[in-house]
Protein backbone atom coordinates (compact mmCIF):
# COMPACT_ATOMS: atom_id res chain seq x y z
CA UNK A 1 0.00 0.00 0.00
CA UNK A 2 1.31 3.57 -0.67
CA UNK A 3 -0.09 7.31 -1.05
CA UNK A 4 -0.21 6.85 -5.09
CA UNK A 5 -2.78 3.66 -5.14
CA UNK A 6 -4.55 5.15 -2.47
CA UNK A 7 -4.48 8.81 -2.50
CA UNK A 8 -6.42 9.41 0.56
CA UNK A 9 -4.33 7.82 2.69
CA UNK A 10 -2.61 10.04 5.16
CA UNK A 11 0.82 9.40 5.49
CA UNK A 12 2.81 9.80 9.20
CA UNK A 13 3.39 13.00 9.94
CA UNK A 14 1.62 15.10 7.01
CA UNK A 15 -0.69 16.09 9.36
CA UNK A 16 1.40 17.15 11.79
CA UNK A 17 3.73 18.98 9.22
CA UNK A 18 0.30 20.72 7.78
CA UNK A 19 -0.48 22.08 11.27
CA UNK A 20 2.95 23.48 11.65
CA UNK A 21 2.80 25.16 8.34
CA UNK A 22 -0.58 26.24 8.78
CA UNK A 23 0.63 28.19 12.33
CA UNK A 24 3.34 29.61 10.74
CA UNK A 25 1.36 30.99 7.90
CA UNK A 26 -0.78 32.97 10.94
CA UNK A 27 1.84 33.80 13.13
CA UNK A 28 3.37 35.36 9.93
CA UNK A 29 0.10 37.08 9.28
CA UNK A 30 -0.16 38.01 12.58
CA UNK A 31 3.20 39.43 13.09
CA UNK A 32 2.74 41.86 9.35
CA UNK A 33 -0.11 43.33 11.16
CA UNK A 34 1.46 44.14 14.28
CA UNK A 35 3.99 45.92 12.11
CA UNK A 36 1.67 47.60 9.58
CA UNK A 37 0.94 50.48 12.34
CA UNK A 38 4.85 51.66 12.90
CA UNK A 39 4.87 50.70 8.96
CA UNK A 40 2.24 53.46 8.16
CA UNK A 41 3.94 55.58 10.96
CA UNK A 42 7.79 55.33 9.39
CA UNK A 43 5.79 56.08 5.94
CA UNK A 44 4.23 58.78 6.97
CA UNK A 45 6.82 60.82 9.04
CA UNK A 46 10.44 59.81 7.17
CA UNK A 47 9.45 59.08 3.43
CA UNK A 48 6.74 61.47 2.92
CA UNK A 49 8.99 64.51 3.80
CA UNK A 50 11.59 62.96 1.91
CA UNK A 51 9.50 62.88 -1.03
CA UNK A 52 7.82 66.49 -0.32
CA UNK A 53 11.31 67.77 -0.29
CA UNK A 54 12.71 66.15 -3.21
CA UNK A 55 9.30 67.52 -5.39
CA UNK A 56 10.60 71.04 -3.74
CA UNK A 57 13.91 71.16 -4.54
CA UNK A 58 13.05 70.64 -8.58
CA UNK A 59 10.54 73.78 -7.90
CA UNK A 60 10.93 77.38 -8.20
CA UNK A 61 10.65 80.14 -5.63
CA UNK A 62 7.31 81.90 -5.92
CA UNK A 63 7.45 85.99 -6.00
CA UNK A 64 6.74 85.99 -2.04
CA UNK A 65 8.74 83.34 -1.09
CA UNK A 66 8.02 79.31 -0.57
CA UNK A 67 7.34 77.01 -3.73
CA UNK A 68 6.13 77.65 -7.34
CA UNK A 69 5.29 74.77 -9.01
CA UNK A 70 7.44 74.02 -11.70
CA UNK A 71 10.63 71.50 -13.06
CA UNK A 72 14.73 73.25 -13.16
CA UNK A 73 17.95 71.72 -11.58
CA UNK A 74 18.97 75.64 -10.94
CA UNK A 75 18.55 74.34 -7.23
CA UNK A 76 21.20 71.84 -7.52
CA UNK A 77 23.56 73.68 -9.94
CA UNK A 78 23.61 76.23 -7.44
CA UNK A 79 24.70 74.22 -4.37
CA UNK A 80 28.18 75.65 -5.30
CA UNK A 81 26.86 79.14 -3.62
CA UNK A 82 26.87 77.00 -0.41
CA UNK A 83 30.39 75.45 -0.87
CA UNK A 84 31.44 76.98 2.60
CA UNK A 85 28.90 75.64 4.23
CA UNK A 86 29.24 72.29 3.30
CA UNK A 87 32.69 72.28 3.88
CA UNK A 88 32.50 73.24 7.20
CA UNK A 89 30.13 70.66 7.72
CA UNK A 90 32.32 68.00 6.02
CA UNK A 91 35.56 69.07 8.35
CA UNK A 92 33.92 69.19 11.60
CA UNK A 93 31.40 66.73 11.89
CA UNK A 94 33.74 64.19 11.63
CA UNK A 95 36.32 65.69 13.62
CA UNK A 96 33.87 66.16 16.73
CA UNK A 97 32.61 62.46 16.12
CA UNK A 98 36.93 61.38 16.17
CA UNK A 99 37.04 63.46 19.51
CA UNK A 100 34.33 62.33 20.62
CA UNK A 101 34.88 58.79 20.09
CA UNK A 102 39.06 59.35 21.69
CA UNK A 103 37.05 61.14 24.81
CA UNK A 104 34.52 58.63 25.24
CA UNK A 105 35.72 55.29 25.03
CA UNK A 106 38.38 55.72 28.06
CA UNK A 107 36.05 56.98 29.93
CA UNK A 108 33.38 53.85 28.88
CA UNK A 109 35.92 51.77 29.90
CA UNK A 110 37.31 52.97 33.19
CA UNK A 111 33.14 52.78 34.06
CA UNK A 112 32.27 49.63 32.77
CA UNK A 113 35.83 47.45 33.64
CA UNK A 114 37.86 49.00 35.99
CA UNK A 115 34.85 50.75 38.35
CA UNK A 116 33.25 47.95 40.86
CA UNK A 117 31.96 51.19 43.29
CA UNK A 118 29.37 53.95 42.93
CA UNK A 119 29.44 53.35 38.98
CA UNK A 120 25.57 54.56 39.42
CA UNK A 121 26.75 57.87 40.83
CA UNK A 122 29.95 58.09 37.85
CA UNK A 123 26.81 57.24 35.13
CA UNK A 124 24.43 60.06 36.71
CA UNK A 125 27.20 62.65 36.84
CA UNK A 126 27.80 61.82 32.77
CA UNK A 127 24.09 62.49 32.19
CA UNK A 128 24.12 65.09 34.46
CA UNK A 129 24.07 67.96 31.71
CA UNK A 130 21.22 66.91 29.94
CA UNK A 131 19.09 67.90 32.93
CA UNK A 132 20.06 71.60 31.46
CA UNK A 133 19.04 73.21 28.66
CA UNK A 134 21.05 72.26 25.60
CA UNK A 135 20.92 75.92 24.55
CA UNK A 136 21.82 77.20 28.31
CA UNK A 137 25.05 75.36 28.30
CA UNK A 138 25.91 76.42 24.58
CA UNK A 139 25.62 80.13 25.78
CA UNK A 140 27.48 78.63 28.69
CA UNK A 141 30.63 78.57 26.36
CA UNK A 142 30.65 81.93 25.21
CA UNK A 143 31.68 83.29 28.53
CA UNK A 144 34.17 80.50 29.14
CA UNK A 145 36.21 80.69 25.41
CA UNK A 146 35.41 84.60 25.42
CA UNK A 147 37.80 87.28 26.20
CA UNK A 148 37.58 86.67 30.44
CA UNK A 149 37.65 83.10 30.22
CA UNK A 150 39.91 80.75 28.58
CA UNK A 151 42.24 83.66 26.97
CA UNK A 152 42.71 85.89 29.93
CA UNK A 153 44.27 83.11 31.87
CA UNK A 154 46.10 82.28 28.91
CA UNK A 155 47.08 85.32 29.21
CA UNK A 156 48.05 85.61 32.60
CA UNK A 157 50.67 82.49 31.50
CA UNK A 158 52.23 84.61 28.73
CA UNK A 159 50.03 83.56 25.64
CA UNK A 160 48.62 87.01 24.45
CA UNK A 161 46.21 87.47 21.86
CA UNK A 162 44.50 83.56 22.39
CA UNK A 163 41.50 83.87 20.25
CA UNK A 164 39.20 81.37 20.81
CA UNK A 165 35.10 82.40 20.66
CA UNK A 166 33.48 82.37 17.12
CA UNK A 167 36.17 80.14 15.56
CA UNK A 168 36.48 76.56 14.18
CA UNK A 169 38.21 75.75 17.56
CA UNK A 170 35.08 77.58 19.49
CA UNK A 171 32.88 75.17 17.47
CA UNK A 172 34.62 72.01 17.46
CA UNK A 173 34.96 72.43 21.64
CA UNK A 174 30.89 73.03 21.63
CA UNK A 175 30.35 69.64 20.00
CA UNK A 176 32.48 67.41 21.85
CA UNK A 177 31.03 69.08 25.00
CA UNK A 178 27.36 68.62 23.67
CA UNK A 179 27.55 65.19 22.03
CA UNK A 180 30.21 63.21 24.16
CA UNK A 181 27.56 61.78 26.68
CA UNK A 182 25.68 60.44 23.58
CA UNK A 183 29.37 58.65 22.85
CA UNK A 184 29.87 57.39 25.95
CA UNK A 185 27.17 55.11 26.57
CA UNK A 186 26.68 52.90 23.57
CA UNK A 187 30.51 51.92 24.42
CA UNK A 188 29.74 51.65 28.13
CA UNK A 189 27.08 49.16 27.26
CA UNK A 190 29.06 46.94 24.73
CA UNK A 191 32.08 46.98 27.56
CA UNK A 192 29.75 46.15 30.61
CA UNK A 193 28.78 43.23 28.90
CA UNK A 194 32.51 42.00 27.98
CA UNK A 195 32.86 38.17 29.15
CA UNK A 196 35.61 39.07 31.54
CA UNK A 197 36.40 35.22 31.15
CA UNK A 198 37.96 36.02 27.91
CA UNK A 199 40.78 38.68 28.99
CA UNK A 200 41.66 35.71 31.93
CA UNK A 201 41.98 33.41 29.39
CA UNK A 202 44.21 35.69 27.08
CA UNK A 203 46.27 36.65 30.30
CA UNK A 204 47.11 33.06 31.24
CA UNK A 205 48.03 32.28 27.54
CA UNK A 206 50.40 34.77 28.30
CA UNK A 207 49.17 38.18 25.96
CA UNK A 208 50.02 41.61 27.60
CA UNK A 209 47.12 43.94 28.73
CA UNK A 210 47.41 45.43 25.60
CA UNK A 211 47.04 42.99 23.65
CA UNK A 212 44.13 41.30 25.15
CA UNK A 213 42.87 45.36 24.40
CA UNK A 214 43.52 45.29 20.85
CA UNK A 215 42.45 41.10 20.16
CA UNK A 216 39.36 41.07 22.08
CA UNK A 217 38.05 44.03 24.15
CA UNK A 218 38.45 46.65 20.99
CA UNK A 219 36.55 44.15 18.08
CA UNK A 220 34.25 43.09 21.05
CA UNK A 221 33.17 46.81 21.79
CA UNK A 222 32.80 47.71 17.87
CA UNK A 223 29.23 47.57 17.97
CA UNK A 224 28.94 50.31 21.25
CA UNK A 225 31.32 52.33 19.05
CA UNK A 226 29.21 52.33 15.82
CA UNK A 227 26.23 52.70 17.43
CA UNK A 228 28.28 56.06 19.41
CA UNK A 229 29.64 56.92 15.91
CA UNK A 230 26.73 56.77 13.92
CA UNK A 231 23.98 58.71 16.31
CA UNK A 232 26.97 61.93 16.83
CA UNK A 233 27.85 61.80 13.25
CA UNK A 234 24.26 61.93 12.13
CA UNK A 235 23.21 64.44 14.56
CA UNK A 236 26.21 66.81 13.81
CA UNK A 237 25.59 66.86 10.04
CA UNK A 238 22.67 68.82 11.22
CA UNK A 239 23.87 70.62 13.59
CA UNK A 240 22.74 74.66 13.54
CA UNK A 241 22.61 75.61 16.97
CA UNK A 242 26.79 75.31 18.27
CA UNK A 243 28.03 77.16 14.78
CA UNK A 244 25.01 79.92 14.93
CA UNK A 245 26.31 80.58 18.95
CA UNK A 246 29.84 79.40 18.84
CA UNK A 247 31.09 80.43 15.61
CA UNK A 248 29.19 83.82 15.92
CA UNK A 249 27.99 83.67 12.02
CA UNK A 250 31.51 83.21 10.90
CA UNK A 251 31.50 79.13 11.21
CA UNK A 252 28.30 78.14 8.66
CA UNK A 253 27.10 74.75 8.58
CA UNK A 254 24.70 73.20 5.93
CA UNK A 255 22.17 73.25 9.23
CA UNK A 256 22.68 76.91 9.42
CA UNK A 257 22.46 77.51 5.68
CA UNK A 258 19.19 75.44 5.71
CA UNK A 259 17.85 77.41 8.81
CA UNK A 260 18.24 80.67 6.50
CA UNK A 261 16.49 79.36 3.56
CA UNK A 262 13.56 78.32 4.86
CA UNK A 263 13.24 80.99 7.38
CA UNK A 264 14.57 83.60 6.48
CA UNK A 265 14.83 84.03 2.96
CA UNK A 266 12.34 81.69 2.18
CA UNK A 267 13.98 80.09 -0.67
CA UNK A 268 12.08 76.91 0.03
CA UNK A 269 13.39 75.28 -3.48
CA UNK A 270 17.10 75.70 -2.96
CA UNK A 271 16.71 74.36 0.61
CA UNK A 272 15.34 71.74 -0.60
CA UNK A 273 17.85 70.78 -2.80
CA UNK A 274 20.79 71.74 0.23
CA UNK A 275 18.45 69.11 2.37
CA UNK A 276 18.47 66.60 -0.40
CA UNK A 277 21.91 66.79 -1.38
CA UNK A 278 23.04 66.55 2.45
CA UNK A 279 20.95 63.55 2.69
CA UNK A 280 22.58 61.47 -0.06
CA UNK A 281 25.83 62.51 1.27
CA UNK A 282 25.28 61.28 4.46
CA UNK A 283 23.77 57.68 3.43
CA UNK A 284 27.06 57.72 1.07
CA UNK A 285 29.35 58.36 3.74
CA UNK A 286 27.55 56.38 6.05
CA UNK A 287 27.29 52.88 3.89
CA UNK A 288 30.49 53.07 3.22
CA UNK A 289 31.55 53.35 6.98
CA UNK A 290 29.23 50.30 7.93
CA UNK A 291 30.69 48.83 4.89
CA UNK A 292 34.28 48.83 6.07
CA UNK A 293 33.15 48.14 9.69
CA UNK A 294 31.57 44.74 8.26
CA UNK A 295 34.86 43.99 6.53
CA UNK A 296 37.47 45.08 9.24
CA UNK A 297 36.18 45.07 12.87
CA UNK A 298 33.96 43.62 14.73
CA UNK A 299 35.27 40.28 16.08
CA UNK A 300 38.16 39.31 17.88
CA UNK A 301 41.04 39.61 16.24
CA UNK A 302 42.49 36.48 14.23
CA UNK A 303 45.63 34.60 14.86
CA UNK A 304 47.37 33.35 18.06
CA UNK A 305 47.79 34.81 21.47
């Protein structure tokens, strides 16, 4: 007897393996509409501007300002107008996000390896800032890099004529300050949860300390430091508020330049276009960053203790 001479015949199992299919069919359904509502949600409040914008920035500036319907690429043959801006932009928001990243991950790890006491209080005191205005402790920094802060007692040691307030230097000192707490703890977390077992086991093989850093706490940590890298590197490409108070209208970044366009001059077309073009520079830069990550870090490092 077999299934072809008798094709009603039920063969072990099939039922069994029809029931499993059959749940997995609804828990697949059910788990597509549990995401259809943050679906609709990332839809409506990412892609839709997205798309608004990019229909602006191939528009024309009406006669009082906003968008005229319409089709040029003056907007984007334009950009050049803007050449400081994006420069700036290009020089210091990666810089900050380097300082950053050189501030934050000593300080990650004295918390998370080398701290067994009040680490609570140490991880308070690092989030201790945001409890003030983001804005308050920019204006904070005019006083201190200003003429009676940091240059007079640089000039009380013999350096004269330290100018430090509405300069790159001004600017770059506002974003580590701002944005190194938002470094810090993505690397705190990967370190905290470092198998401690595994820098033993290096130690009795007979590595030094810094090896066992560079073989398995640094490629362990990677994803803490992309995570760090990624959310101050995005957030600086934006960044309006440190250059407009810091750099004192002399230090322009594309968030400043976008600021002015749609608010001031209302040139709601050519802002577009800065928007657009800043966006495809950042997914560029940032693929090919996660690209290199996925080929060079992330593990422990190969080849013998």
């Amino acid at each position: 007897m077999n299934a072809a001479t008798h094709p009603h015949t039920v063969l072990p199992g099939t039922a069994l393996s029809t029931e499993v299919r059959r749940r997995r069919s609804l828990g697949r359904r059910i788990t597509l509409l549990m995401l259809l509502p943050s679906t609709l949600w990332f839809l409506l409040l990412l892609l839709m501007p997205l798309v608004i914008i990019l229909v602006f920035s191939f528009g024309e500036r009406s006669t009082v300002g906003g968008y005229a319907g319409g089709f040029t690429l003056a907007n984007y043959l334009n950009l050049g107008s803007r050449a400081a801006a994006f420069g700036n932009t290009l020089m210091l928001a990666p810089l900050g996000t380097l300082v950053c990243l050189v501030a934050a991950y000593p300080l990650a790890y004295f918390l998370a390896v080398k701290v067994t006491k009040n680490r609570s209080l140490l991880l308070t005191l690092v989030i201790v800032p945001f409890w003030t205005s983001f804005l308050i402790r920019t204006y904070a920094w005019i006083f201190i890099l200003s003429g009676k802060g940091i240059p007079a007692l640089l000039a009380s040691l013999g350096l004269e004529d330290v100018r430090l307030i509405n300069t790159p230097w001004a600017v770059l000192i506002g974003i580590v300050y701002g944005y190194l707490p938002l470094m810090v703890f993505p690397i705190y977390v990967s370190l905290e949860k470092l198998d401690k077992r595994l820098l033993e086991a290096s130690s009795d093989l007979g590595a030094s300390a810094f090896e066992s850093f560079r073989r398995i706490t640094l490629p362990l940590s990677a994803p803490g430091i992309i995570t760090g890298v990624m959310l101050v590197f995005i957030l600086l490409m934006g960044e309006f508020l440190i250059p407009a108070i810091l750099g004192g209208g002399k230090v322009f970044f594309v968030g400043n330049a976008l600021v002015d366009l749609f608010l001031q001059s209302r040139n709601w077309p050519f802002g577009s276009a800065l928007a657009m073009t800043l966006v495809v520079m950042m997914m560029l830069i940032i693929g090919l960053y996660l690209k290199l990550v996925a080929r060079y870090g992330g593990r422990p490092a190969d080849g013998g203790l």
